[in-house]
N, C-alpha and C. Protein backbone atom coordinates (compact mmCIF):
# COMPACT_ATOMS: atom_id res chain seq x y z
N UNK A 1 0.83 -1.21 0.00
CA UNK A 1 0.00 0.00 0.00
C UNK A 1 0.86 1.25 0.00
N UNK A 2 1.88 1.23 0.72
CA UNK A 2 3.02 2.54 1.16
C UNK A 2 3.42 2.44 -0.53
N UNK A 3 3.69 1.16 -1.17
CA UNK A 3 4.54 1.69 -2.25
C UNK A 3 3.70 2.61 -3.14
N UNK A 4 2.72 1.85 -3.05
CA UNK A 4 1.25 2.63 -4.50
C UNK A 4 1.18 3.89 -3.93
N UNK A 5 1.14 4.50 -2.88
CA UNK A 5 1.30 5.86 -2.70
C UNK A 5 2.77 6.27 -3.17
N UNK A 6 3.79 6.05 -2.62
CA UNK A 6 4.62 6.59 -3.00
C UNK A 6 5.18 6.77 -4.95
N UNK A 7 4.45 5.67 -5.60
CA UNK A 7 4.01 6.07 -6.56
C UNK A 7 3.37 6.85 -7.31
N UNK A 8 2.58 7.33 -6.82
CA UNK A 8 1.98 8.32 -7.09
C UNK A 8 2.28 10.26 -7.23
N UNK A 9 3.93 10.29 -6.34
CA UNK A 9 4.02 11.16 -6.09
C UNK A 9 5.08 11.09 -7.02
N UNK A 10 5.75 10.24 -7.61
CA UNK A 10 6.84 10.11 -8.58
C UNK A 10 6.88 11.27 -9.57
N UNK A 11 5.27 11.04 -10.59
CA UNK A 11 5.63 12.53 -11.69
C UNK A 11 5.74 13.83 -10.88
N UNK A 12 5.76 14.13 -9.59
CA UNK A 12 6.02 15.50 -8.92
C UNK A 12 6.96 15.51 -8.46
N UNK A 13 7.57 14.84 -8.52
CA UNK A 13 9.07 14.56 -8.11
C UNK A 13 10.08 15.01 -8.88
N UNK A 14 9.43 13.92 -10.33
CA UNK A 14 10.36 14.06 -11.46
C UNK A 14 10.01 15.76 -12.20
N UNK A 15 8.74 16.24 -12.26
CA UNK A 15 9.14 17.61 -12.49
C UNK A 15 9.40 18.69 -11.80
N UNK A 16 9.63 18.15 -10.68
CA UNK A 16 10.36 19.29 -9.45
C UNK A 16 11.82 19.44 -9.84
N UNK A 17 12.31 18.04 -9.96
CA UNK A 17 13.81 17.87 -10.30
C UNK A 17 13.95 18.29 -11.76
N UNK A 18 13.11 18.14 -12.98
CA UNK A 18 14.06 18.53 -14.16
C UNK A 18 13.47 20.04 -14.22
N UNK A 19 12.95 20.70 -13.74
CA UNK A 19 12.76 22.23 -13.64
C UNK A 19 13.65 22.81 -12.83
N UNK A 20 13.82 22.11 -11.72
CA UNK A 20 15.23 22.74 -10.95
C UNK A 20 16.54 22.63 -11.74
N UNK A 21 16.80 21.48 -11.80
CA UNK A 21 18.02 21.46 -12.72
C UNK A 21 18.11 22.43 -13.75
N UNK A 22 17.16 22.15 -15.14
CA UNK A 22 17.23 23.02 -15.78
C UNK A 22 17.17 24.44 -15.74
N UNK A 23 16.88 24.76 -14.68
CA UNK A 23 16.97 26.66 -13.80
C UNK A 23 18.30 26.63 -13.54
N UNK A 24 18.86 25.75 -12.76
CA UNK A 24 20.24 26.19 -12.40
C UNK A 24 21.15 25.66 -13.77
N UNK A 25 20.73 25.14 -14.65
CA UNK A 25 22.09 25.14 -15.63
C UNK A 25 22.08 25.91 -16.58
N UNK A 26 20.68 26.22 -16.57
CA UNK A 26 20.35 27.41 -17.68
C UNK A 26 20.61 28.88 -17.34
N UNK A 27 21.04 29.02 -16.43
CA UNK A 27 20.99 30.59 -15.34
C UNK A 27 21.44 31.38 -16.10
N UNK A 28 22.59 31.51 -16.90
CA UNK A 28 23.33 32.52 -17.47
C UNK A 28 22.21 32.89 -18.87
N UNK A 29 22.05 31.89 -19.45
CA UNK A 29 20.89 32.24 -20.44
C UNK A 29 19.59 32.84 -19.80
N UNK A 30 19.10 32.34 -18.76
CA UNK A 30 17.84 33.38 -18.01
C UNK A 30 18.31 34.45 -17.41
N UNK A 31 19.26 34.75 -17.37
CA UNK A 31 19.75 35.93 -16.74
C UNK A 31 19.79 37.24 -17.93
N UNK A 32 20.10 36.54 -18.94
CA UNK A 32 20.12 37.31 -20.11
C UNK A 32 18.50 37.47 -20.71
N UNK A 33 17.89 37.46 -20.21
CA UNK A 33 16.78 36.73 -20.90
C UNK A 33 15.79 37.83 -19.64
N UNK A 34 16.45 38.18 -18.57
CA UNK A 34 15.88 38.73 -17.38
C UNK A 34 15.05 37.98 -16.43
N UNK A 35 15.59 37.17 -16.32
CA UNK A 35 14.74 35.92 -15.60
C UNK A 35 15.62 35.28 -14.37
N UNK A 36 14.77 35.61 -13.50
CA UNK A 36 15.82 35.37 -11.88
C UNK A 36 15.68 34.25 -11.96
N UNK A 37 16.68 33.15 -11.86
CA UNK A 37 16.86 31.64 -11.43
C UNK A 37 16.79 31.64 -10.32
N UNK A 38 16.68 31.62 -9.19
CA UNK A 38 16.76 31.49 -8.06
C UNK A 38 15.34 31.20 -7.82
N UNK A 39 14.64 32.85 -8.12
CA UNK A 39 13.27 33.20 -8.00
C UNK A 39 12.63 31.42 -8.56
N UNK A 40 12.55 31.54 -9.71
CA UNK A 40 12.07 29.77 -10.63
C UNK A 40 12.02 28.54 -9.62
N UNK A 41 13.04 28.78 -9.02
CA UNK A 41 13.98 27.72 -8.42
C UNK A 41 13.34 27.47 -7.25
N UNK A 42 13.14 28.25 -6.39
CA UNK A 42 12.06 28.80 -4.98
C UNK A 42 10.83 28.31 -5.17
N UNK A 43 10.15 29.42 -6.64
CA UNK A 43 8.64 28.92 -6.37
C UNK A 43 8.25 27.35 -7.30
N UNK A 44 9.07 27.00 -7.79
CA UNK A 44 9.22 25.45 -8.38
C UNK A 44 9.06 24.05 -6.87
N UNK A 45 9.95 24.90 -6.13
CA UNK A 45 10.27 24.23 -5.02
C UNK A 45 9.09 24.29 -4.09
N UNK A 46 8.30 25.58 -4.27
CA UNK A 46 7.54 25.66 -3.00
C UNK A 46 5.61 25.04 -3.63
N UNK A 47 5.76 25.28 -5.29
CA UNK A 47 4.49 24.62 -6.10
C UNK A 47 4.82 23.00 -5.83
N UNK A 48 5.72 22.36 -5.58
CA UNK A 48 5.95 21.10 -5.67
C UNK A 48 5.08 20.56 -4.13
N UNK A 49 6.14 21.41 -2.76
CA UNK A 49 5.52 21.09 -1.86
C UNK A 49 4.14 21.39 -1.33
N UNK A 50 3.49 22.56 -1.92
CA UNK A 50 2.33 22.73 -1.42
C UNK A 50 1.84 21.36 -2.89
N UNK A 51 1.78 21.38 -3.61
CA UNK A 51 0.81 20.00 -4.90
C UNK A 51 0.93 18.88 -3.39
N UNK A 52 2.60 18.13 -3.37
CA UNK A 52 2.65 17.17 -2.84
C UNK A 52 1.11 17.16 -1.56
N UNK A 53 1.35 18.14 -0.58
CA UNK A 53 0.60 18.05 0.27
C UNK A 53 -1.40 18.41 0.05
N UNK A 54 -1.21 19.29 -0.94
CA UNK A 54 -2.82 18.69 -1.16
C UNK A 54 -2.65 17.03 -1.98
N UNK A 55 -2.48 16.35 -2.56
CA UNK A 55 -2.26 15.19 -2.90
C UNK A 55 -2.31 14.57 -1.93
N UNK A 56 -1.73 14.72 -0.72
CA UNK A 56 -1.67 14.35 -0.11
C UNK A 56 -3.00 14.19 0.76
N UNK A 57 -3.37 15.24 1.12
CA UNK A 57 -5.16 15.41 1.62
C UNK A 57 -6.18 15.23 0.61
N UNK A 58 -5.94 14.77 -0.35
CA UNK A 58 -6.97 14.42 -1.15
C UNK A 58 -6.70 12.69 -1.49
N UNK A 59 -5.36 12.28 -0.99
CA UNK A 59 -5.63 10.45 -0.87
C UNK A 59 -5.47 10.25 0.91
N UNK A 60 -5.61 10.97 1.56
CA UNK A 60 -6.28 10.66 2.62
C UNK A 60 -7.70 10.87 2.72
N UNK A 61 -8.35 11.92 2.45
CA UNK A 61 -9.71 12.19 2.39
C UNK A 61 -10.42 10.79 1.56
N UNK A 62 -9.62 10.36 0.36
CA UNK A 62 -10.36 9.43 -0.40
C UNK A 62 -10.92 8.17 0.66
N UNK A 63 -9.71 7.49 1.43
CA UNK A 63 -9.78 6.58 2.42
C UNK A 63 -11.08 6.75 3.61
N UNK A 64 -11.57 8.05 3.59
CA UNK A 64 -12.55 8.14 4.66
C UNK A 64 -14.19 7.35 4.34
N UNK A 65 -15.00 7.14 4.93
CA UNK A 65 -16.15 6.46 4.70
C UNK A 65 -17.26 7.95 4.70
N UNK A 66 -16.66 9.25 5.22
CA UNK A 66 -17.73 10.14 4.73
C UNK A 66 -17.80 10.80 2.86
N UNK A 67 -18.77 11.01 2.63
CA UNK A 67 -18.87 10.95 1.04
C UNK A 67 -18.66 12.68 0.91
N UNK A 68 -18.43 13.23 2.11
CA UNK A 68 -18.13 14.64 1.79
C UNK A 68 -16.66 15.14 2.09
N UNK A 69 -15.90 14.15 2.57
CA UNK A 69 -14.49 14.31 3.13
C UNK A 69 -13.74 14.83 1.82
N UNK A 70 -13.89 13.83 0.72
CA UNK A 70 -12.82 14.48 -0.90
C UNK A 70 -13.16 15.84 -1.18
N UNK A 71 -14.56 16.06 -0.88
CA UNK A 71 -14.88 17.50 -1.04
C UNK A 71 -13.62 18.59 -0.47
N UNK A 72 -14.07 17.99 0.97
CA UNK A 72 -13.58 18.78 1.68
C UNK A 72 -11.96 19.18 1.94
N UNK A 73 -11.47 17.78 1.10
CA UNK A 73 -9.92 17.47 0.80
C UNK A 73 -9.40 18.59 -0.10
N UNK A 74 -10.39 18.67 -1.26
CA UNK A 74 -10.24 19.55 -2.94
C UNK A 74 -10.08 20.82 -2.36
N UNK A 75 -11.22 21.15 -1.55
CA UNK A 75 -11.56 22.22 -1.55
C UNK A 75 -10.40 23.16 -0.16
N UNK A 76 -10.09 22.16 0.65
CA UNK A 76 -8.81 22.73 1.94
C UNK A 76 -7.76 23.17 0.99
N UNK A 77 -7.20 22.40 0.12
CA UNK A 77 -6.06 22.32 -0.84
C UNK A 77 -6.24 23.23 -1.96
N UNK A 78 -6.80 24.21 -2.19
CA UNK A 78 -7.47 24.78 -2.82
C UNK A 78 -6.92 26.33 -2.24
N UNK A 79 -7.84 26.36 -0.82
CA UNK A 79 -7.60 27.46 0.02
C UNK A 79 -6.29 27.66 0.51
N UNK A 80 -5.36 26.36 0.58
CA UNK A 80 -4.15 26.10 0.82
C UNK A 80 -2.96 26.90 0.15
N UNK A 81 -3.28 26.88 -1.15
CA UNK A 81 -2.95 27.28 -2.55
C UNK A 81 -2.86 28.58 -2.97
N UNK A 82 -4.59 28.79 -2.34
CA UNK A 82 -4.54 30.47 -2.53
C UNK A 82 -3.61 31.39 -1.87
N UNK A 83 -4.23 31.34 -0.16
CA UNK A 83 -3.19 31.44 0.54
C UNK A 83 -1.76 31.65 0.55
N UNK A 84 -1.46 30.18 0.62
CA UNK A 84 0.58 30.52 0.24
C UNK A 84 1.03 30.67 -0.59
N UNK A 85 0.58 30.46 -2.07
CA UNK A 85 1.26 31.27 -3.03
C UNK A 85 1.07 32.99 -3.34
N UNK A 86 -0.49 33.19 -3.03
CA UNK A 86 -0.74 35.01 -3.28
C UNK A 86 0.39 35.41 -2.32
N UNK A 87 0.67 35.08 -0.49
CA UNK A 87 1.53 35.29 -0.09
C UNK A 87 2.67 35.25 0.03
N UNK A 88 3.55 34.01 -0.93
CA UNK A 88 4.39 34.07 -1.20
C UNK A 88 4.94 35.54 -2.40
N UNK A 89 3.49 35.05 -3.00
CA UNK A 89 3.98 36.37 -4.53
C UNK A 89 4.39 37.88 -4.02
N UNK A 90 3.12 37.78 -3.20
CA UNK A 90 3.87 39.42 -2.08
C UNK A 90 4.12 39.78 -1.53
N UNK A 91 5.04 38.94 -1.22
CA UNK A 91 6.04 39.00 -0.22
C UNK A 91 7.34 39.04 -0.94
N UNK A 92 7.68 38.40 -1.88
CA UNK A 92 8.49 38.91 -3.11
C UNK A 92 8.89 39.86 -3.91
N UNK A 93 7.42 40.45 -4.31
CA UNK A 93 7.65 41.83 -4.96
C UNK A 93 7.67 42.67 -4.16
N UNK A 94 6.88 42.47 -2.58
CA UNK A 94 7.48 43.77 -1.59
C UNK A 94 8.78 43.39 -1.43
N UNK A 95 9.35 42.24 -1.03
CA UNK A 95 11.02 42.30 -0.57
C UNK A 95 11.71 42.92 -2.05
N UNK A 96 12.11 42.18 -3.23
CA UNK A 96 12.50 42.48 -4.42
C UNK A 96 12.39 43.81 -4.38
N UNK A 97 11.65 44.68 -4.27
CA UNK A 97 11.59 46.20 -5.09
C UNK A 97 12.12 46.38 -6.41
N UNK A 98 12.96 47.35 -5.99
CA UNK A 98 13.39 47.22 -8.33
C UNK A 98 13.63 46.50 -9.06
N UNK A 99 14.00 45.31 -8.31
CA UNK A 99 14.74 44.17 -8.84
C UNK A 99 13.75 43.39 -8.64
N UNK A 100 12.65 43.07 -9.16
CA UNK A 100 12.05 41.89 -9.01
C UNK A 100 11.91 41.30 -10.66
N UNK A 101 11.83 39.92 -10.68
CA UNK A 101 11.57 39.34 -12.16
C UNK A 101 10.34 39.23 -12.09
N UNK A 102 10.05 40.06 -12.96
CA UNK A 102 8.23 39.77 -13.42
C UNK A 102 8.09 38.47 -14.42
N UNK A 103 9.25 38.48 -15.51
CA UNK A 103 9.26 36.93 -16.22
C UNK A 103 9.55 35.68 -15.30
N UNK A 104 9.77 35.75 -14.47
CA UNK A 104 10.05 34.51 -13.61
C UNK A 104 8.83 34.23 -12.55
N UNK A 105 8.12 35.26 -12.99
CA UNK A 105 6.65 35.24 -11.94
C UNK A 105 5.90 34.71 -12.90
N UNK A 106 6.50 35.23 -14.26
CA UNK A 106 5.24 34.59 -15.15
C UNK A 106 5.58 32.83 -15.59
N UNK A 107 6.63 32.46 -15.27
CA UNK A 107 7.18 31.21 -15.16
C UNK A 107 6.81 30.38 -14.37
N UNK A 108 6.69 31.07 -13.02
CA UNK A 108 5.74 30.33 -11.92
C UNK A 108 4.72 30.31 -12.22
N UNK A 109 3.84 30.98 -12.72
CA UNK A 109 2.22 30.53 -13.28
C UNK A 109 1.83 29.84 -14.32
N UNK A 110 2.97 29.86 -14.85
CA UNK A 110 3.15 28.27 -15.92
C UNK A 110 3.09 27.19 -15.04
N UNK A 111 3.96 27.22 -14.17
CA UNK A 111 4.72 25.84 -13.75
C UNK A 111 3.30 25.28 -12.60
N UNK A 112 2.84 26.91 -12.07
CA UNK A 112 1.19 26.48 -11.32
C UNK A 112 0.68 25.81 -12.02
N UNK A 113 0.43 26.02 -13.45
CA UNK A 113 -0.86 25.53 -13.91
C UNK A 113 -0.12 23.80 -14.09
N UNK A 114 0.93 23.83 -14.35
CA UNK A 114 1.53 22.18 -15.24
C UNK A 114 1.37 21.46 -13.79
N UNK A 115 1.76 22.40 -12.64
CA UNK A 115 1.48 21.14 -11.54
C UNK A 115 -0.28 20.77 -11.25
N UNK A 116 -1.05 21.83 -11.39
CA UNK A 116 -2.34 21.94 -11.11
C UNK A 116 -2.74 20.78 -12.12
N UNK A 117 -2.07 21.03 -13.24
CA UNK A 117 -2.88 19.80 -14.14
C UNK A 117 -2.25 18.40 -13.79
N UNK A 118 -1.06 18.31 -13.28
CA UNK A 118 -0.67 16.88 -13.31
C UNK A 118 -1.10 16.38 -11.96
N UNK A 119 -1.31 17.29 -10.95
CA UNK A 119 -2.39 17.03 -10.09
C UNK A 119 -3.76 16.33 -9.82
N UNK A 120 -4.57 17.03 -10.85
CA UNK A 120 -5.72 16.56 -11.16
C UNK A 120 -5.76 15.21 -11.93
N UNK A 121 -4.47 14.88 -12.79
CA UNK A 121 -4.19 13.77 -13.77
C UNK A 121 -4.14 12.95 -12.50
N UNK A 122 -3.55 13.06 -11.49
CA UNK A 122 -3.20 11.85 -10.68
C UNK A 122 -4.10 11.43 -9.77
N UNK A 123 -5.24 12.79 -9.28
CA UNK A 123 -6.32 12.38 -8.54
C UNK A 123 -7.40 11.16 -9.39
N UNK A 124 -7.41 11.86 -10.27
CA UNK A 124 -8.62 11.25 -11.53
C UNK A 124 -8.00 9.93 -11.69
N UNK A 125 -6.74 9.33 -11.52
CA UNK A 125 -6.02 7.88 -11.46
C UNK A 125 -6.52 7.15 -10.13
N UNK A 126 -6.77 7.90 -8.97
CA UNK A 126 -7.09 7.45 -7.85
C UNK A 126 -8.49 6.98 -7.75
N UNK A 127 -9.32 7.57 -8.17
CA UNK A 127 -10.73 7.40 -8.42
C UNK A 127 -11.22 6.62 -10.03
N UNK A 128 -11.15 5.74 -10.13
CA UNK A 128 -11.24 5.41 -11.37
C UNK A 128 -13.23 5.47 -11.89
N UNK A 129 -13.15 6.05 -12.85
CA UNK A 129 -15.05 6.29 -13.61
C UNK A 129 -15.30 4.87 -12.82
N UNK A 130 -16.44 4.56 -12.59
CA UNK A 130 -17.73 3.83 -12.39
C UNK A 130 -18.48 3.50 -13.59
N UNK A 131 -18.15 2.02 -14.22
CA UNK A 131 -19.09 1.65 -15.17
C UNK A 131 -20.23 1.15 -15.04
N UNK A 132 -21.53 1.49 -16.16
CA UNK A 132 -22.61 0.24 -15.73
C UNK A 132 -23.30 1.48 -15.40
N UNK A 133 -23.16 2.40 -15.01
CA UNK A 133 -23.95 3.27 -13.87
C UNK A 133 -24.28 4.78 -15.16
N UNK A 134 -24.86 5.68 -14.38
CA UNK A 134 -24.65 6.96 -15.00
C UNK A 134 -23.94 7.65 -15.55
């Protein structure tokens, strides 16, 4: 059972690691490019751990016998989301001041949405359709 979970967290793993990597080997080209590596590097790191942990409350919630718990899993992880990333974002551009990368913010809302979707790819694996039925 431990392994099939820990399976599950594999593709967030693997694109935590080739987005990091590729930030730090690419740096001199994003630098030219105006694109803080570091910045990438941070919120890559911090979209990974907040995904992992709603994933995480959404295959615990699955395990419960109430039929409103996944709700309530989606929807914590959700607020979770809002939360620490709006606050992460401004808390950045207030620290940063002149120097902040606006392309590397817009990099992170790429990389939101690719985890948001591979997210949902992996919940929708957990719950498999119901045939026969509606």
């Amino acid at each position: 059972m431990f392994k099939e979970k820990r399976k599950l967290f594999l593709p967030l793993v693997v694109l935590m690691l080739v987005v990091n990597v590729l930030a730090v080997m690419l740096n001199s080209s994003l630098q030219q490019k105006q694109i803080d590596g570091l910045v990438v590097v941070c919120a890559n790191t911090l979209l990974f751990i907040i995904c992992a942990s709603s994933l995480y409350m959404q295959v615990k919630s699955l395990n419960n016998s109430n039929p409103h718990a996944m709700v309530r899993g989606v929807m914590g992880s959700v607020v979770l989301k809002l939360f620490v990333l709006g606050t992460a974002a401004f808390i950045y551009l207030y620290a940063a001041g002149e120097n902040k990368s606006v392309n590397a913010l817009f990099i992170s809302m790429g990389l939101y949405i690719v985890y948001t979707w591979l997210e949902v790819r992996i919940a929708m694996r957990l719950n498999p359709p119901k045939h026969g039925g509606n």
